[in-house]
C-alpha atoms as a PDB file:
ATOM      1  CA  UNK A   1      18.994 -16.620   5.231  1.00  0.00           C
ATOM      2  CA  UNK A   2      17.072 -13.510   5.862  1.00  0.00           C
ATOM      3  CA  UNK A   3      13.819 -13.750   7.750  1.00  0.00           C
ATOM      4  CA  UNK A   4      11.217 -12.147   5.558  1.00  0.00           C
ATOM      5  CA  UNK A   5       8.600 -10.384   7.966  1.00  0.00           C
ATOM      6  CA  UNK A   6       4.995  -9.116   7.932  1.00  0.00           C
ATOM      7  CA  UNK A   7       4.246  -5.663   6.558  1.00  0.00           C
ATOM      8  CA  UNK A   8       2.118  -2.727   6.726  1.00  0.00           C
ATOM      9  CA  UNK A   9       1.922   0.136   5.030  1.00  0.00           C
ATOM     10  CA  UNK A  10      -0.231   3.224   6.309  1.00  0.00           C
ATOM     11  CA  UNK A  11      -0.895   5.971   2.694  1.00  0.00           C
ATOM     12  CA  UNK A  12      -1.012   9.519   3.082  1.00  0.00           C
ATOM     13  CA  UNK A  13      -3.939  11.842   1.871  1.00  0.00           C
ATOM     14  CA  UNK A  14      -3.908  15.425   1.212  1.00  0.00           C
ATOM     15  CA  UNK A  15      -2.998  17.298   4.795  1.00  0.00           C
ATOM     16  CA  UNK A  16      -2.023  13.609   6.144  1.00  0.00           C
ATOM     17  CA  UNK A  17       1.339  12.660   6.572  1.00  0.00           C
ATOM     18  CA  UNK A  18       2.478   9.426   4.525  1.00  0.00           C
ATOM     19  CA  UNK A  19       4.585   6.380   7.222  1.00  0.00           C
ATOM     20  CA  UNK A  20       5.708   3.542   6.216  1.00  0.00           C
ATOM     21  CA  UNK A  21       4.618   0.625   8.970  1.00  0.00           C
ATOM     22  CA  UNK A  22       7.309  -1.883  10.521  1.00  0.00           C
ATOM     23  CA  UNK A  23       7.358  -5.502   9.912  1.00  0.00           C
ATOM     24  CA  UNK A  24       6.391  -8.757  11.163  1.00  0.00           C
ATOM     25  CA  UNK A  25       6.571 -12.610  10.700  1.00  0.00           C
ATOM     26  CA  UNK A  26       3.850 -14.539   9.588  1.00  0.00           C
ATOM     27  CA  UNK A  27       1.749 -16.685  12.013  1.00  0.00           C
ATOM     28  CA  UNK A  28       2.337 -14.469  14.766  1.00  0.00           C
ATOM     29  CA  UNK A  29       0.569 -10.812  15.754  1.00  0.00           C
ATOM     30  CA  UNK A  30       1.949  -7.797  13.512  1.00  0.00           C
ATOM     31  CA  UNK A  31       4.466  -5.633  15.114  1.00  0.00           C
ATOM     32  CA  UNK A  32       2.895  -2.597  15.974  1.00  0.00           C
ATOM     33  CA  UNK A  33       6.307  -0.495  15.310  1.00  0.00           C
ATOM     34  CA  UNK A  34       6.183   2.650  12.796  1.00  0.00           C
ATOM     35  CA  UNK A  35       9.037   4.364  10.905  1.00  0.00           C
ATOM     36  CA  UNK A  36       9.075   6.797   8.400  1.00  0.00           C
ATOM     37  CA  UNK A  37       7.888  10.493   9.077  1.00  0.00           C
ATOM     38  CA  UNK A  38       8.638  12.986  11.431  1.00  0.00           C
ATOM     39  CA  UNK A  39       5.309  11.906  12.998  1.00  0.00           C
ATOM     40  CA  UNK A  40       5.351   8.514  13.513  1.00  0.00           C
ATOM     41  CA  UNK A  41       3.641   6.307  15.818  1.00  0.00           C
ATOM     42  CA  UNK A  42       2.395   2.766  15.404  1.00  0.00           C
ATOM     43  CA  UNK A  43       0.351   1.854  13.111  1.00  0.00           C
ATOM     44  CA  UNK A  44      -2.565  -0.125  12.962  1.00  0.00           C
ATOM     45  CA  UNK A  45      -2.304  -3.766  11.149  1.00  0.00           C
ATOM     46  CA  UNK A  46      -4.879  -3.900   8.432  1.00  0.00           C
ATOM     47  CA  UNK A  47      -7.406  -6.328   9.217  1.00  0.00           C
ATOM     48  CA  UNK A  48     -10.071  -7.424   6.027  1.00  0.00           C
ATOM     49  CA  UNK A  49     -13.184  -5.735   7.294  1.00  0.00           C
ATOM     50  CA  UNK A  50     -16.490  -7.770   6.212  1.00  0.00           C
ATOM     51  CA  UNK A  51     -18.894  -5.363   4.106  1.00  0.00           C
ATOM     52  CA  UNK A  52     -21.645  -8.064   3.654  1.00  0.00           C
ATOM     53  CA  UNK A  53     -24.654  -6.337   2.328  1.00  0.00           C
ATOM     54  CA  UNK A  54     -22.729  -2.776   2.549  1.00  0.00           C
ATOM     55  CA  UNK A  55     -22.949  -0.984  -1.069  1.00  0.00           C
ATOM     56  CA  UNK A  56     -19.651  -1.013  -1.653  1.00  0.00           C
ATOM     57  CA  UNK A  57     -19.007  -5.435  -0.596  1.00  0.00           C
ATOM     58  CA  UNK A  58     -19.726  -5.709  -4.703  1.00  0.00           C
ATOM     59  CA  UNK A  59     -17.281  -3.254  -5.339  1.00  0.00           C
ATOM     60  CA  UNK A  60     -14.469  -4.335  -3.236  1.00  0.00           C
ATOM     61  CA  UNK A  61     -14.967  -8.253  -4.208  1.00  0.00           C
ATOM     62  CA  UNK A  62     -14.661  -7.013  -7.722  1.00  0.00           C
ATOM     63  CA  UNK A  63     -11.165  -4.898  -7.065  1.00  0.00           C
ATOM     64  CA  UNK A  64     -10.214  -7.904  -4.886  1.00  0.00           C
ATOM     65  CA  UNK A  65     -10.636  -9.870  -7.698  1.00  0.00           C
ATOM     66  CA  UNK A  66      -8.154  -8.401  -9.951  1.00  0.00           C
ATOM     67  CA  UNK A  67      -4.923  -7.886  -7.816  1.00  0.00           C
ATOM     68  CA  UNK A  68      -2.320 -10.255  -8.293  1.00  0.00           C
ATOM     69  CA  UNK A  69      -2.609 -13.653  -6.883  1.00  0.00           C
ATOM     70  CA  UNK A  70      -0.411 -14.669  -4.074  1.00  0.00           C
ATOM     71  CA  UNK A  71       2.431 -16.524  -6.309  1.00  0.00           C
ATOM     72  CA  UNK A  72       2.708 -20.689  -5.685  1.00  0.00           C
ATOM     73  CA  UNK A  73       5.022 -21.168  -2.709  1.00  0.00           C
ATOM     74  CA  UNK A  74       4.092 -17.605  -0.974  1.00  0.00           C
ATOM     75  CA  UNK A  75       3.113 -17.104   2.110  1.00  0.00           C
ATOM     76  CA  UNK A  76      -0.197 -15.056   2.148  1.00  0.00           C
ATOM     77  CA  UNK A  77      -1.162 -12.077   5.195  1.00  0.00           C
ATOM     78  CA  UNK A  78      -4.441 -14.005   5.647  1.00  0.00           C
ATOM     79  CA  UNK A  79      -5.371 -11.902   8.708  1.00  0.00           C
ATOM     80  CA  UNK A  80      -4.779  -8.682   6.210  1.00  0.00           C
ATOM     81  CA  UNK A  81      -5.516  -9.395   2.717  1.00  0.00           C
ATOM     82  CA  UNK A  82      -9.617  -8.733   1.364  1.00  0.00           C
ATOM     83  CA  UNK A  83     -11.341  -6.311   0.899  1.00  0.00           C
ATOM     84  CA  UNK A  84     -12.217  -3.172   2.651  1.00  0.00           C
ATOM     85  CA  UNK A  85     -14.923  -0.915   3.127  1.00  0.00           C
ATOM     86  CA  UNK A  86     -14.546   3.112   4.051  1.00  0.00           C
ATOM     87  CA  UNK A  87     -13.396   2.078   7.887  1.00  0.00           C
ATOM     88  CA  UNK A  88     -11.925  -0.776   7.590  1.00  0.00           C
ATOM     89  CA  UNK A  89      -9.688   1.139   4.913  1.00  0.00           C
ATOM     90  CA  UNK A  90      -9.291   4.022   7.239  1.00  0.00           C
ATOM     91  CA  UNK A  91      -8.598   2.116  10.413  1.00  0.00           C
ATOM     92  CA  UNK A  92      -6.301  -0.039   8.558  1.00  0.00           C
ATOM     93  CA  UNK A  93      -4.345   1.936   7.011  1.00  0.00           C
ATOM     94  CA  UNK A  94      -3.978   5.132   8.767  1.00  0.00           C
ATOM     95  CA  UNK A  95      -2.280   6.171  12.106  1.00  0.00           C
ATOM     96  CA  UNK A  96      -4.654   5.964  14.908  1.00  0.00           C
ATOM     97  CA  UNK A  97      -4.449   9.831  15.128  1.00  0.00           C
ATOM     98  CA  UNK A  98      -5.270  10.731  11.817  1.00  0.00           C
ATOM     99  CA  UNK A  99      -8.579   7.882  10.988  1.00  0.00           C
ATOM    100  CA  UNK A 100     -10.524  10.317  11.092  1.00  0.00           C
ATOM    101  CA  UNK A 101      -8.999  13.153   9.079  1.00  0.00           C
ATOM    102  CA  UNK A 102      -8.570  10.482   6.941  1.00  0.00           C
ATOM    103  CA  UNK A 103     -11.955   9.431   6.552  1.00  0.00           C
ATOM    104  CA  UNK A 104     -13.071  12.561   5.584  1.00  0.00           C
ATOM    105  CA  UNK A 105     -10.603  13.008   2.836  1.00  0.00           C
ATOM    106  CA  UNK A 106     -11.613   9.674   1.531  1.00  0.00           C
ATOM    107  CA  UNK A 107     -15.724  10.939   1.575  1.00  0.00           C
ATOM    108  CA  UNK A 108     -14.569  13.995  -0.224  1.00  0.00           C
ATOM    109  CA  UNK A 109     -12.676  11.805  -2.811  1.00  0.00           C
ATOM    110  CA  UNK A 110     -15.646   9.851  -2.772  1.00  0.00           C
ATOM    111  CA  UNK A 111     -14.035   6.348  -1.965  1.00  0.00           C
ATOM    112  CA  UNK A 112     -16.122   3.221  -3.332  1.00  0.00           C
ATOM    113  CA  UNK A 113     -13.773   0.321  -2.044  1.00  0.00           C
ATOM    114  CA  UNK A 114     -10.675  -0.803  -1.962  1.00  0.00           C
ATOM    115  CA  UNK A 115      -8.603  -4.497  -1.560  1.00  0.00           C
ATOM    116  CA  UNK A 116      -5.464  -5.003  -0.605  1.00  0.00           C
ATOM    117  CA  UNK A 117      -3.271  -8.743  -1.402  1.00  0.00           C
ATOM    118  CA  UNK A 118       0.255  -9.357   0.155  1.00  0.00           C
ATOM    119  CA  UNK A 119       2.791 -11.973   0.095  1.00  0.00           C
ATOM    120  CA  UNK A 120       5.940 -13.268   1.468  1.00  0.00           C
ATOM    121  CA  UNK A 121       8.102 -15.107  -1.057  1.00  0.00           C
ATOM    122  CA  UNK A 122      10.300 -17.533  -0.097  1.00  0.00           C
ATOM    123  CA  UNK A 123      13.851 -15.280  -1.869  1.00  0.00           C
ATOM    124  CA  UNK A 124      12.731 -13.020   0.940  1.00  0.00           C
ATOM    125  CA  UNK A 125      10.521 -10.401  -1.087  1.00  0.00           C
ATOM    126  CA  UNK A 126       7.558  -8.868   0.190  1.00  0.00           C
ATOM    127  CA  UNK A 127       4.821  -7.477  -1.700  1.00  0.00           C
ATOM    128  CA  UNK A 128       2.015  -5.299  -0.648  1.00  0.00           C
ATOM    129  CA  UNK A 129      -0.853  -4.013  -3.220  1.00  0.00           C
ATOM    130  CA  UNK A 130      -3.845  -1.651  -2.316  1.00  0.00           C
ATOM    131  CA  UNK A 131      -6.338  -0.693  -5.123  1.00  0.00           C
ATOM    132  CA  UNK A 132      -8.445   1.982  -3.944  1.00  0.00           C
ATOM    133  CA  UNK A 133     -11.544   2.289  -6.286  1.00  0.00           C
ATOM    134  CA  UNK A 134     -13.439   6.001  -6.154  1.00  0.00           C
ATOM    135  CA  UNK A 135     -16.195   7.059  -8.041  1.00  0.00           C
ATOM    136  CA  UNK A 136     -14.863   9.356 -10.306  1.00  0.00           C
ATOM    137  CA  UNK A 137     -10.943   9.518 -11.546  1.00  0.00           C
ATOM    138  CA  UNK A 138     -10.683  13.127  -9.693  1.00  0.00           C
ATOM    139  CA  UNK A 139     -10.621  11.069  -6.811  1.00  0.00           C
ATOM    140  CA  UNK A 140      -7.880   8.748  -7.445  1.00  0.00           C
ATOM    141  CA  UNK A 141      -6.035  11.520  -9.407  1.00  0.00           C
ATOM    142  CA  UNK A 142      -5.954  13.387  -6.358  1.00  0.00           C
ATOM    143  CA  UNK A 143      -4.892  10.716  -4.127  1.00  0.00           C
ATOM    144  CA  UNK A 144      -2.311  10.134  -6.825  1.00  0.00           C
ATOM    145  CA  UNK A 145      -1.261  13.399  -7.078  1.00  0.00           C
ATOM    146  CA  UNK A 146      -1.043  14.214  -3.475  1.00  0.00           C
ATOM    147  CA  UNK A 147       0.987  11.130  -2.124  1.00  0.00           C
ATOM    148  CA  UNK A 148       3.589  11.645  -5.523  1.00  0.00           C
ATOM    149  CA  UNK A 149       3.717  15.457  -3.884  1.00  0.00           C
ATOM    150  CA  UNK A 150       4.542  14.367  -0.690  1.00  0.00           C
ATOM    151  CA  UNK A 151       7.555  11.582  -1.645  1.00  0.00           C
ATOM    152  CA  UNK A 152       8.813  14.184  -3.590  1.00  0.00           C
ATOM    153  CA  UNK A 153       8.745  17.104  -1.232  1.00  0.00           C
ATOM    154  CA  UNK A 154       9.333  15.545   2.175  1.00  0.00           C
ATOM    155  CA  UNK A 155      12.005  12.618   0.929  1.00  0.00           C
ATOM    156  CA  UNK A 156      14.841  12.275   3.196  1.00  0.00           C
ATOM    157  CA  UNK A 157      18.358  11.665   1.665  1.00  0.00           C
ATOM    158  CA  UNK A 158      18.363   8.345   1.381  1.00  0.00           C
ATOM    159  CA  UNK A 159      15.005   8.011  -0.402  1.00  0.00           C
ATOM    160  CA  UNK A 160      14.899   8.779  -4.713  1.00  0.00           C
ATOM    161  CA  UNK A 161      11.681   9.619  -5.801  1.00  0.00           C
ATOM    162  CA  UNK A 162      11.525   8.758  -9.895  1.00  0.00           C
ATOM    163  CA  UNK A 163       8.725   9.051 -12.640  1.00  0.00           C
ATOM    164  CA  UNK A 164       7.288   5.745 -14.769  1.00  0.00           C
ATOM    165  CA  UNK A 165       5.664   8.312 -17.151  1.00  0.00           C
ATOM    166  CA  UNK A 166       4.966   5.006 -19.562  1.00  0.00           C
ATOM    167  CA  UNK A 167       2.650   3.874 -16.686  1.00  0.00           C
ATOM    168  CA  UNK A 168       1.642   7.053 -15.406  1.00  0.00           C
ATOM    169  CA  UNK A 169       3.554   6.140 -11.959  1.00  0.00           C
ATOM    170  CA  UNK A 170       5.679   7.693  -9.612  1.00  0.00           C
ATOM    171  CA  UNK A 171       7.835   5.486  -7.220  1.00  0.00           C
ATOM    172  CA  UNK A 172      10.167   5.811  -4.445  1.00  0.00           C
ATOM    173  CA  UNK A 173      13.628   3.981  -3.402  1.00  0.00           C
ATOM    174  CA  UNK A 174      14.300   3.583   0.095  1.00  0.00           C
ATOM    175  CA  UNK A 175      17.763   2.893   0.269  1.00  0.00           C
ATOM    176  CA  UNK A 176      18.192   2.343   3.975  1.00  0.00           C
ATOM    177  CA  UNK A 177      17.975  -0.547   5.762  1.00  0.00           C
ATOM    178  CA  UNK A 178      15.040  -1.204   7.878  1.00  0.00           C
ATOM    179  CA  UNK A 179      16.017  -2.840  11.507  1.00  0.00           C
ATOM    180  CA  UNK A 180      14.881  -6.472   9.668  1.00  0.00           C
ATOM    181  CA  UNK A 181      17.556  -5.994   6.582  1.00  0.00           C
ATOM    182  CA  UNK A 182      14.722  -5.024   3.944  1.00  0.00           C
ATOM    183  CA  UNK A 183      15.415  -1.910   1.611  1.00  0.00           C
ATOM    184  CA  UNK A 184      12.186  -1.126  -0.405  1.00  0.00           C
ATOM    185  CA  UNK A 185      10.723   0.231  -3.523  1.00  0.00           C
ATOM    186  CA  UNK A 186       7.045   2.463  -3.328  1.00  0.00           C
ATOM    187  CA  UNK A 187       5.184   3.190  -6.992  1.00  0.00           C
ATOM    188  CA  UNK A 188       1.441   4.659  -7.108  1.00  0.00           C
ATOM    189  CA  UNK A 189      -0.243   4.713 -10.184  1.00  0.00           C
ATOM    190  CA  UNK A 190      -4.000   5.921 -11.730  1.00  0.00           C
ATOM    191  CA  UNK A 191      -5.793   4.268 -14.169  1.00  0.00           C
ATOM    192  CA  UNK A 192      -9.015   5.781 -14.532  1.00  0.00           C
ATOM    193  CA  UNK A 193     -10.880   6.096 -11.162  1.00  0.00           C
ATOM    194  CA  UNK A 194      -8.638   3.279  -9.479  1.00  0.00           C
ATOM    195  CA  UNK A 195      -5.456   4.550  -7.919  1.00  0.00           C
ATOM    196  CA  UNK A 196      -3.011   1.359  -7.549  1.00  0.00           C
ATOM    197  CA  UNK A 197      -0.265   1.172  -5.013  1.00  0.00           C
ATOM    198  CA  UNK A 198       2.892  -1.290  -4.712  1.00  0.00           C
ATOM    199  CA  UNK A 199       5.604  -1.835  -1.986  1.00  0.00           C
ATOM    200  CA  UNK A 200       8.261  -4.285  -2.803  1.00  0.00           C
ATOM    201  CA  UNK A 201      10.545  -4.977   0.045  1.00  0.00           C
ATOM    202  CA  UNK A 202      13.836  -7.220  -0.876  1.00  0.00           C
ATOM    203  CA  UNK A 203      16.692  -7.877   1.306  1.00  0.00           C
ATOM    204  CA  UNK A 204      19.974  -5.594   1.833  1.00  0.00           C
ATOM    205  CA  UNK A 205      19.205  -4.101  -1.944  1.00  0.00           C
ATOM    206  CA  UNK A 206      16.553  -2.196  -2.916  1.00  0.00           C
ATOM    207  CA  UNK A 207      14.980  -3.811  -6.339  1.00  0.00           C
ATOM    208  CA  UNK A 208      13.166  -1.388  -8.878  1.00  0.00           C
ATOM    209  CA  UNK A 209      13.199  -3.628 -11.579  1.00  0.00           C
ATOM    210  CA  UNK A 210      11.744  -5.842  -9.752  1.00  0.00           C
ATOM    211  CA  UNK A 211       9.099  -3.512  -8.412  1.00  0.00           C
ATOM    212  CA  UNK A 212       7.985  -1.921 -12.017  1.00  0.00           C
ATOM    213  CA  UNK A 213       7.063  -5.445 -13.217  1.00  0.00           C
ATOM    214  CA  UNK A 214       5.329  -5.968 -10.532  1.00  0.00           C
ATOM    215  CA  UNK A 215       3.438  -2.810 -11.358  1.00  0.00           C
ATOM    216  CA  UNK A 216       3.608  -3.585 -14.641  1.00  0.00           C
ATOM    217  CA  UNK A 217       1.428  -7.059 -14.067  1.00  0.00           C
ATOM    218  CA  UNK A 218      -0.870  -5.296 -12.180  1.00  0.00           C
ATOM    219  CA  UNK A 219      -1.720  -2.436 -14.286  1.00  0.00           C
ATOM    220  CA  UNK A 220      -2.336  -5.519 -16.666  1.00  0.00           C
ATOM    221  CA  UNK A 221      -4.766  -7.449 -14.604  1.00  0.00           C
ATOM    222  CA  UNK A 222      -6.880  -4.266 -13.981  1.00  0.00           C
ATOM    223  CA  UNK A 223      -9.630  -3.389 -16.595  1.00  0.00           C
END
């Protein structure tokens, strides 16, 4: 049976270069191993940063509160699920390199919050969610926009970059094999002034199906 293992995914902003994180098994520290650009490096394991009393704790409760639950017999990333304030987002979710760049992209966007929620299923799936909430839909649009630009600029040959226009989505199949067995499937989506992002990892195969009801659901559960 295939050993599912942890993820993390680090999202590219305009001038930033989008890498897909490596993978590790739960109860044990994250793998700090990166693949995926021409600059890659590792990554940083997204830790839930406490925003207690921060403006935007409300905000990212409330997104937190609307991702999909963890499905009965998953195993949750405890250490990396909740919900994140402007830093914790950044130093989460960016190479080390580029938090800062980052940040400032973010400000400009005018980032609110965001919450992340993933899950190990016991078929060997992973799912990872981020909803980034900004204060006005240019933001997300732009974060949208930009990271759709990038898959479907900078794609190597093994990855297809398609269109959901029903959702207003754009995803991405990664075809080859990671060095734990996983192929992968990336969609981003905008609804309003939340930009929503999915990575569904399955075994050997990647699953889009799989992954666009899993967007789907979530574009549901959003309000």
């Amino acid at each position: 049976m295939h050993i599912p293992r942890r993820c993390a995914e680090v999202l590219a902003a305009t001038l930033l270069t989008a890498v897909l994180a490596g993978c590790s098994t739960p109860r044990i520290q994250p793998s700090s191993a990166a693949t995926g650009s021409a600059t890659t490096s590792p990554s940083v394991p997204a830790t839930p940063s406490p925003t207690g009393g921060s403006p935007a704790s409300g905000a990212g409760a409330q997104l937190l509160a609307t991702v999909l639950p963890v499905p009965a017999g998953a195993h949750a990333w405890t250490d990396r699920n909740g919900a994140l304030d402007l830093d914790g987002f950044a130093h989460g979710l960016f190479k080390p390199d580029f938090v800062s760049r980052a940040k400032a992209v973010l400000v400009r966007r005018r980032f609110v919050a965001a919450a992340r929620q993933g899950w190990i299923s016991n078929d060997g799936s992973q799912t990872d969610i981020f909803l980034v909430r900004f204060a006005a839909p240019t933001g997300a649009e732009s974060m949208y926009e930009s990271m759709a630009h990038t898959w479907q600029t900078t794609g190597a040959p093994h990855q297809h970059t398609f269109a959901a226009p029903a959702d207003h989505a754009t995803g991405s199949v990664i075809s080859t094999l990671d060095n734990l067995g996983n192929a992968s499937v990336k969609l981003i989506s905008v609804r309003k002034n939340l930009f929503v992002y999915i990575h569904y990892f399955t075994p050997a195969t990647p699953d889009r199906s799989g992954a666009l009801n899993l967007l789907h659901r979530q574009l549901r559960a959003v309000p």
